[in-house]
C-alpha atoms as a PDB file:
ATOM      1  CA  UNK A   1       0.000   0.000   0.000  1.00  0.00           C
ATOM      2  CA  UNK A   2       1.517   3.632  -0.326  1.00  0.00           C
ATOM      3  CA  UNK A   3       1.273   6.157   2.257  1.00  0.00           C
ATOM      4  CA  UNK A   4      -2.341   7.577   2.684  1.00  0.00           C
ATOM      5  CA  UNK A   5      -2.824  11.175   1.890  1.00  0.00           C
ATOM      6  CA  UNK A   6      -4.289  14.150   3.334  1.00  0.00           C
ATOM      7  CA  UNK A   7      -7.257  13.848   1.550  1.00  0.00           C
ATOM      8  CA  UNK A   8      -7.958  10.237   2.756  1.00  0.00           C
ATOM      9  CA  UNK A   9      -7.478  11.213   5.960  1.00  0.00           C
ATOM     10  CA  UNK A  10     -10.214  13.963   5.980  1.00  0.00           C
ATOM     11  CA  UNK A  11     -12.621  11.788   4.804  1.00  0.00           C
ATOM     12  CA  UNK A  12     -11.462   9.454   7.162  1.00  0.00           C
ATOM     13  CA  UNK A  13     -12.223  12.255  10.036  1.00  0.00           C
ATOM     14  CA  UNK A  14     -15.452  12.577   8.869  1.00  0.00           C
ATOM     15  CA  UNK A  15     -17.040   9.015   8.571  1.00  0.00           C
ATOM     16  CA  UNK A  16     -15.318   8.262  12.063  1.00  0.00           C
ATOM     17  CA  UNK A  17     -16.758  12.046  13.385  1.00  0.00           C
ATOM     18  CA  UNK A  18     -19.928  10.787  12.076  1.00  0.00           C
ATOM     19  CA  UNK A  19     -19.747   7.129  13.802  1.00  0.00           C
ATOM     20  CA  UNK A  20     -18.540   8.795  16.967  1.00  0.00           C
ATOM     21  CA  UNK A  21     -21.607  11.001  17.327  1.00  0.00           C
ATOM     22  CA  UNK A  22     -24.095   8.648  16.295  1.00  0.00           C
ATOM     23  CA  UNK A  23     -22.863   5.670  18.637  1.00  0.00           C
ATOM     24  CA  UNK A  24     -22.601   8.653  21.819  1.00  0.00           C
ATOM     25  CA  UNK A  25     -25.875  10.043  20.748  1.00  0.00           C
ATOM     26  CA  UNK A  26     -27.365   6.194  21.027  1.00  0.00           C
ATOM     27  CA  UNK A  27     -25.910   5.166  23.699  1.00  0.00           C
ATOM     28  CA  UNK A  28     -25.725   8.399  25.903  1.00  0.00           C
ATOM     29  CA  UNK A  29     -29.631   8.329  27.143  1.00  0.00           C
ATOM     30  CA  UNK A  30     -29.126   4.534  28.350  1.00  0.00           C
ATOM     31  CA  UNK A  31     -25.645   4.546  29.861  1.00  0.00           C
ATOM     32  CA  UNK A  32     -24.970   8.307  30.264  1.00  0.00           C
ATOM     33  CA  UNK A  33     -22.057  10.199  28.251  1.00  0.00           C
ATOM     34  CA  UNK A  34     -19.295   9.633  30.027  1.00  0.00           C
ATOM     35  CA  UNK A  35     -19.929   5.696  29.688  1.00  0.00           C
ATOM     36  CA  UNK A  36     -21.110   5.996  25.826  1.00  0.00           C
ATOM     37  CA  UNK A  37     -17.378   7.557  25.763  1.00  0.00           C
ATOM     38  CA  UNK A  38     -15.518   5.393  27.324  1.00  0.00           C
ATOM     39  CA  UNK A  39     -16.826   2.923  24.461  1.00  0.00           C
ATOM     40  CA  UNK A  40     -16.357   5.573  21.464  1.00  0.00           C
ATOM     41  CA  UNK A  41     -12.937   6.559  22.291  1.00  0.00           C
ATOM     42  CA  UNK A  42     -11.703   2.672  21.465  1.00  0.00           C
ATOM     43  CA  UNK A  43     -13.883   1.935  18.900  1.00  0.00           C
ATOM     44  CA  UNK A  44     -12.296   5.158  17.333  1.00  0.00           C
ATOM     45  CA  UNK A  45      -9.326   4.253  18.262  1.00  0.00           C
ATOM     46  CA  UNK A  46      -9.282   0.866  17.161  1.00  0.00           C
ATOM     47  CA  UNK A  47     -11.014   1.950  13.218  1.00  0.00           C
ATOM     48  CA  UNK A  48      -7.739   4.502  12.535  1.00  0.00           C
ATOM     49  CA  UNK A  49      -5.384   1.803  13.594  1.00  0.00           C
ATOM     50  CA  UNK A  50      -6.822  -0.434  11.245  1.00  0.00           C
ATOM     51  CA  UNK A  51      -6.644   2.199   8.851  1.00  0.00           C
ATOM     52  CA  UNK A  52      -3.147   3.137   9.600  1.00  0.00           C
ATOM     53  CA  UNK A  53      -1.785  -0.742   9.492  1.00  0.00           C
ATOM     54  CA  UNK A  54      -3.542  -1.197   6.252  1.00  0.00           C
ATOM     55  CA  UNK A  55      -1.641   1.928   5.101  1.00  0.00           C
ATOM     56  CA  UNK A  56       1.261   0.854   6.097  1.00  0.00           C
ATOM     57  CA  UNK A  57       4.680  -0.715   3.788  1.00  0.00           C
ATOM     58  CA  UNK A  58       5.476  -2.282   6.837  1.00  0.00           C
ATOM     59  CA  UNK A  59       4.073  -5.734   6.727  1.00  0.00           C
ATOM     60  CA  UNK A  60       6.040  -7.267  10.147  1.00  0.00           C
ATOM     61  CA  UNK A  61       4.085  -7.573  13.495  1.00  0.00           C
ATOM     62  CA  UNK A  62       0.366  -6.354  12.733  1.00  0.00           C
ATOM     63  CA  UNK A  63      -0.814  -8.825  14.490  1.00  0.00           C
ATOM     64  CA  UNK A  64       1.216  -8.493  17.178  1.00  0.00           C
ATOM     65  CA  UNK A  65       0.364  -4.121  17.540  1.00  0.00           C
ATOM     66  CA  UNK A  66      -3.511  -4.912  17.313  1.00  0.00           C
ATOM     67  CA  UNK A  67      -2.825  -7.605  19.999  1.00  0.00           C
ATOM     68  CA  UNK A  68      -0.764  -5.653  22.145  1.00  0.00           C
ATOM     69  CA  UNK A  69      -3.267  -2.256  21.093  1.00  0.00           C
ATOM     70  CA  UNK A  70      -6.498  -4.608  22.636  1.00  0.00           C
ATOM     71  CA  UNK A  71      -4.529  -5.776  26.054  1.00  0.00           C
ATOM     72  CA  UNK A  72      -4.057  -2.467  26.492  1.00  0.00           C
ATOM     73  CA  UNK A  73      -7.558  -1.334  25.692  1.00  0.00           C
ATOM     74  CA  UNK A  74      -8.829  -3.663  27.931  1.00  0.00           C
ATOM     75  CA  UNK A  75      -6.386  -3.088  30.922  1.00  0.00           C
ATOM     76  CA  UNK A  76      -7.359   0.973  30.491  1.00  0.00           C
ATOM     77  CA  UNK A  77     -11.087  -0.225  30.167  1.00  0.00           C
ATOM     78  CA  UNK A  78     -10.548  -2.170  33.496  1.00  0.00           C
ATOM     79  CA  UNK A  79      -8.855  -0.347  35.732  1.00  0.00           C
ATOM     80  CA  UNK A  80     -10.945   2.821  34.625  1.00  0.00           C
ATOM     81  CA  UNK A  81      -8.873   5.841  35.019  1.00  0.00           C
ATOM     82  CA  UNK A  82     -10.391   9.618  34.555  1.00  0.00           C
ATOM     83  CA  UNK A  83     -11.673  10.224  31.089  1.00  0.00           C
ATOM     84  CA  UNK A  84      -8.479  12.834  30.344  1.00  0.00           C
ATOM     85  CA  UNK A  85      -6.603  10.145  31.262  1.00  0.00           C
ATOM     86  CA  UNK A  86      -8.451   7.998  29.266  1.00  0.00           C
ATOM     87  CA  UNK A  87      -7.957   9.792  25.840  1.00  0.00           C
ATOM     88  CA  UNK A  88      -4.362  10.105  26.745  1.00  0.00           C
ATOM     89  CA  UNK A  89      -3.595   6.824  27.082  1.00  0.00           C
ATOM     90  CA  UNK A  90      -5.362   6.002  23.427  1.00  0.00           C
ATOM     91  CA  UNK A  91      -3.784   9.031  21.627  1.00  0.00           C
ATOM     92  CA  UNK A  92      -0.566   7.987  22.561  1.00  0.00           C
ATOM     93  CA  UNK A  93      -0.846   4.245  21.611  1.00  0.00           C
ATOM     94  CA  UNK A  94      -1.844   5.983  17.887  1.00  0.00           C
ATOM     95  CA  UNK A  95       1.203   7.574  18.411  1.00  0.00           C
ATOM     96  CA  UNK A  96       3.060   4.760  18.846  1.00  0.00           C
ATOM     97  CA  UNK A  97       1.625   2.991  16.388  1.00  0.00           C
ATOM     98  CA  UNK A  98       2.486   5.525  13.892  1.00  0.00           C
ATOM     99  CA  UNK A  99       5.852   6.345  14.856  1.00  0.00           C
ATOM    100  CA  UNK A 100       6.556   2.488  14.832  1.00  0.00           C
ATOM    101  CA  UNK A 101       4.896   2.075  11.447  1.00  0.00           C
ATOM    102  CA  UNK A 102       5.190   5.383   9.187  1.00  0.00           C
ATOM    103  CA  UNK A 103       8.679   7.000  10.875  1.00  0.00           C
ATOM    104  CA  UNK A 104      12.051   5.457  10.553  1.00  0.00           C
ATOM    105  CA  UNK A 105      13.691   7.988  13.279  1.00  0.00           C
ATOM    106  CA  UNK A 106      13.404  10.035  16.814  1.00  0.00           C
ATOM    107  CA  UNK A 107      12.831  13.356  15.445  1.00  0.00           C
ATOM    108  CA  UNK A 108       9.792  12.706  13.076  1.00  0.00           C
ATOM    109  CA  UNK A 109       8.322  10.737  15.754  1.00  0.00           C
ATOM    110  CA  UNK A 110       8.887  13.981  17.950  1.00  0.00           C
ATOM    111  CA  UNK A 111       6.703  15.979  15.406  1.00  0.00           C
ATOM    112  CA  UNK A 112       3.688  13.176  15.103  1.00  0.00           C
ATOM    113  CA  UNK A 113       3.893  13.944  19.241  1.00  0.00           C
ATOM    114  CA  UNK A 114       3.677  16.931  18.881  1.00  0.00           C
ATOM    115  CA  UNK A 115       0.660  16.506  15.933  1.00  0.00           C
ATOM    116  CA  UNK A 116      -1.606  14.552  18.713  1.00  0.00           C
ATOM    117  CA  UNK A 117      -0.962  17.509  21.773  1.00  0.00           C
ATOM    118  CA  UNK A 118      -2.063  19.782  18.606  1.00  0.00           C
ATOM    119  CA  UNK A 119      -5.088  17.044  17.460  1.00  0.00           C
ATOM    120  CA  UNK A 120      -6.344  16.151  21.504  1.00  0.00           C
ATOM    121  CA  UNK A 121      -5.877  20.371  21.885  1.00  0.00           C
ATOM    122  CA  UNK A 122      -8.395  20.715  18.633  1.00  0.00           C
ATOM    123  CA  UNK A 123     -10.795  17.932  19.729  1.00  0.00           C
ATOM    124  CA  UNK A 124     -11.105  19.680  23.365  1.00  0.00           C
ATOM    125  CA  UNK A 125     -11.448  23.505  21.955  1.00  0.00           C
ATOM    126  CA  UNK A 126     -14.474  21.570  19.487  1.00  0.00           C
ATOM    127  CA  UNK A 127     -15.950  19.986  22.372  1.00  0.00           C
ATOM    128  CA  UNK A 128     -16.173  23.121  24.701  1.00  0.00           C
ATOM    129  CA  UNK A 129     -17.178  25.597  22.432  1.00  0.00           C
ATOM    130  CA  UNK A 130     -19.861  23.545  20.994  1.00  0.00           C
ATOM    131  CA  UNK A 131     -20.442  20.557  22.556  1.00  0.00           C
ATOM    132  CA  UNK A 132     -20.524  18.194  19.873  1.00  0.00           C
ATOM    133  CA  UNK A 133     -18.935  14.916  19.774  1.00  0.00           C
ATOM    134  CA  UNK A 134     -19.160  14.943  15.994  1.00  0.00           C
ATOM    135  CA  UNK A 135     -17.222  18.114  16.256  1.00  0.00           C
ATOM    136  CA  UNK A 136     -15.038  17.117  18.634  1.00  0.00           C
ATOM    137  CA  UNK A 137     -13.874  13.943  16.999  1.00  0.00           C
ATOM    138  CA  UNK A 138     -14.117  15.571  13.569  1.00  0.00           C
ATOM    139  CA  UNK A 139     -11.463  18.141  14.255  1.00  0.00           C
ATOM    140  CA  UNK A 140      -9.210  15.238  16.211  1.00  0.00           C
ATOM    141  CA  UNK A 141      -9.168  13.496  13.235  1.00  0.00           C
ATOM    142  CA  UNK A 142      -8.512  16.076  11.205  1.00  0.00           C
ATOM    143  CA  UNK A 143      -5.638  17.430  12.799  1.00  0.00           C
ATOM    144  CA  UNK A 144      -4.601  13.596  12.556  1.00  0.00           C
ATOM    145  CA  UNK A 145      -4.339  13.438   9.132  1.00  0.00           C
ATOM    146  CA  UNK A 146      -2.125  15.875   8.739  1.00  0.00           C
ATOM    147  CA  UNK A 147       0.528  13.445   9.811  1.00  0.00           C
ATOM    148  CA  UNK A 148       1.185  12.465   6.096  1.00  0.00           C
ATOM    149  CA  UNK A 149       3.293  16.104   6.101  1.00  0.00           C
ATOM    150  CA  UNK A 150       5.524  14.234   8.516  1.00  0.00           C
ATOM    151  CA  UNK A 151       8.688  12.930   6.567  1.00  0.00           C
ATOM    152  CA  UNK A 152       9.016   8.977   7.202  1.00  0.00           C
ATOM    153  CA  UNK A 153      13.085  10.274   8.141  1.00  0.00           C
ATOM    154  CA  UNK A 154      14.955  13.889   8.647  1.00  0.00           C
ATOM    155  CA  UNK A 155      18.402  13.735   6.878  1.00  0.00           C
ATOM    156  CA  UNK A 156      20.884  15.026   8.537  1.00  0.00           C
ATOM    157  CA  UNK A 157      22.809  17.980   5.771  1.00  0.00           C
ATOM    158  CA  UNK A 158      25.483  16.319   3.801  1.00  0.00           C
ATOM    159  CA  UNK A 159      28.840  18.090   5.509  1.00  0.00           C
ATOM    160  CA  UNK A 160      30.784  18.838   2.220  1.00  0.00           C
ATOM    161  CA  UNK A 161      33.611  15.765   2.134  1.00  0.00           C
ATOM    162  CA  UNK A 162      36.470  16.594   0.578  1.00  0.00           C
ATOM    163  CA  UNK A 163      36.734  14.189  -2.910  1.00  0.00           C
ATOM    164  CA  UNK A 164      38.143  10.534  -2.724  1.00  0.00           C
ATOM    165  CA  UNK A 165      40.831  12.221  -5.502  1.00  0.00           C
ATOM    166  CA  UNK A 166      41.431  15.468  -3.295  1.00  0.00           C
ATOM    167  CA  UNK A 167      42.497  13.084  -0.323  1.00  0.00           C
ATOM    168  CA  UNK A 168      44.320  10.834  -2.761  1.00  0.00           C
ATOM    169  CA  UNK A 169      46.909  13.954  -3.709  1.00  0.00           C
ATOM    170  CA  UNK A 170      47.544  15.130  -0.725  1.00  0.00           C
ATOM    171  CA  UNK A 171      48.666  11.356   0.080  1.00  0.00           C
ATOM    172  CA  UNK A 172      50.793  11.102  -2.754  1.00  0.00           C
ATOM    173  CA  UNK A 173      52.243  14.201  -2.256  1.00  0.00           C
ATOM    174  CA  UNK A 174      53.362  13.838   1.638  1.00  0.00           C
ATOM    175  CA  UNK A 175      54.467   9.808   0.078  1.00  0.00           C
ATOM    176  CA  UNK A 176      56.746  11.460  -2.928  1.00  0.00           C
ATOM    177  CA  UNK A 177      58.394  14.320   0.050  1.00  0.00           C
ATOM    178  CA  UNK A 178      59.310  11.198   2.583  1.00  0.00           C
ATOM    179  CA  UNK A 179      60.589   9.434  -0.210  1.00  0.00           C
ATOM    180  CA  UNK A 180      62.932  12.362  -1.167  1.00  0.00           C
ATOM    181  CA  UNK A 181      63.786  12.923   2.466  1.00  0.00           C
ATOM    182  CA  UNK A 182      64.784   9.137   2.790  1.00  0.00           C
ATOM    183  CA  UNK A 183      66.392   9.298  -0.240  1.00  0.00           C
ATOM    184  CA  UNK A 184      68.678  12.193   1.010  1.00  0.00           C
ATOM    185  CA  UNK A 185      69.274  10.374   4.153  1.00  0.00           C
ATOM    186  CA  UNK A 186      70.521   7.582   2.250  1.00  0.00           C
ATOM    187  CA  UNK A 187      72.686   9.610   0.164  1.00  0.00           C
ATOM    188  CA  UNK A 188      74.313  11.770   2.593  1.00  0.00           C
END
């Protein structure tokens, strides 16, 4: 598969904004909304990983990440921490995820870090000026997808080497002046 692009992501932000605010909207009058969210957020969760592994070049371990993903799903779902918390905890496994799967090096994975502070910041401005979980996961998401700006690896700049050849003379020439000092050692 090659890399997904920005556009796939936005539409990806909106079908999972729209799932997000129709499952909350359901389940919020039997269960109440912090409940309903505490289901969303891994559902949502769970739909971009897929999304991102099916993106992905990287063919090793898939199994593995969703495996290791739903343990830790489960042990956040059990031991119930604060719903900040909560979110936290997801966003940075799709961090991880990410960095392990589009990023081959520390400093890009730094910026798709820095991406999900800016995505959860976006998500939490949506949700508390309008209230809308559509909204809220909508603008997530689309922060999210601008991860494909990311390069997959930062160069470092090329320091200018001095030429194979360049090297070579200088070699030659410090070779040919101890073989006329030697010579006039020799000769003396």
């Amino acid at each position: 598969m090659k890399r997904p692009s920005f556009f796939h992501g936005v539409i990806v932000a909106a079908v999972l904004g729209f799932f997000a605010s129709a499952v909350a909207a359901t389940l919020t009058p039997f269960i109440g909304l912090g409940a309903a969210l505490r289901l969303v957020i891994p559902a949502l969760a769970l739909a971009y990983l897929l999304y991102l592994v099916t993106r992905s070049t990287e063919r090793v371990g898939r199994i593995t990440t969703l495996s290791l993903w739903g343990t830790l799903a489960a042990a956040t779902w059990w031991v119930a921490p604060p719903l900040p918390l909560y979110l936290l905890i997801h966003v940075g496994a799709i961090w991880l995820i990410r960095s392990l799967y589009f990023y081959s090096g520390v400093l890009p994975a730094l910026m798709d870090f820095g991406l999900n502070a800016l995505s959860v910041s976006a998500a939490v401005w949506a949700a508390t000026r309008s209230g809308s979980v559509f909204l809220a996961s909508w603008c997530f998401f689309l922060v999210q997808a601008l991860f494909v700006m990311i390069p997959p690896a930062i160069k470092r700049p090329q320091v200018r080497q001095r030429s194979a050849a360049a090297g070579n003379e200088r070699f030659e020439h410090a070779r040919r002046q101890a073989d006329q000092a030697l010579r006039q050692l020799f000769t003396q």
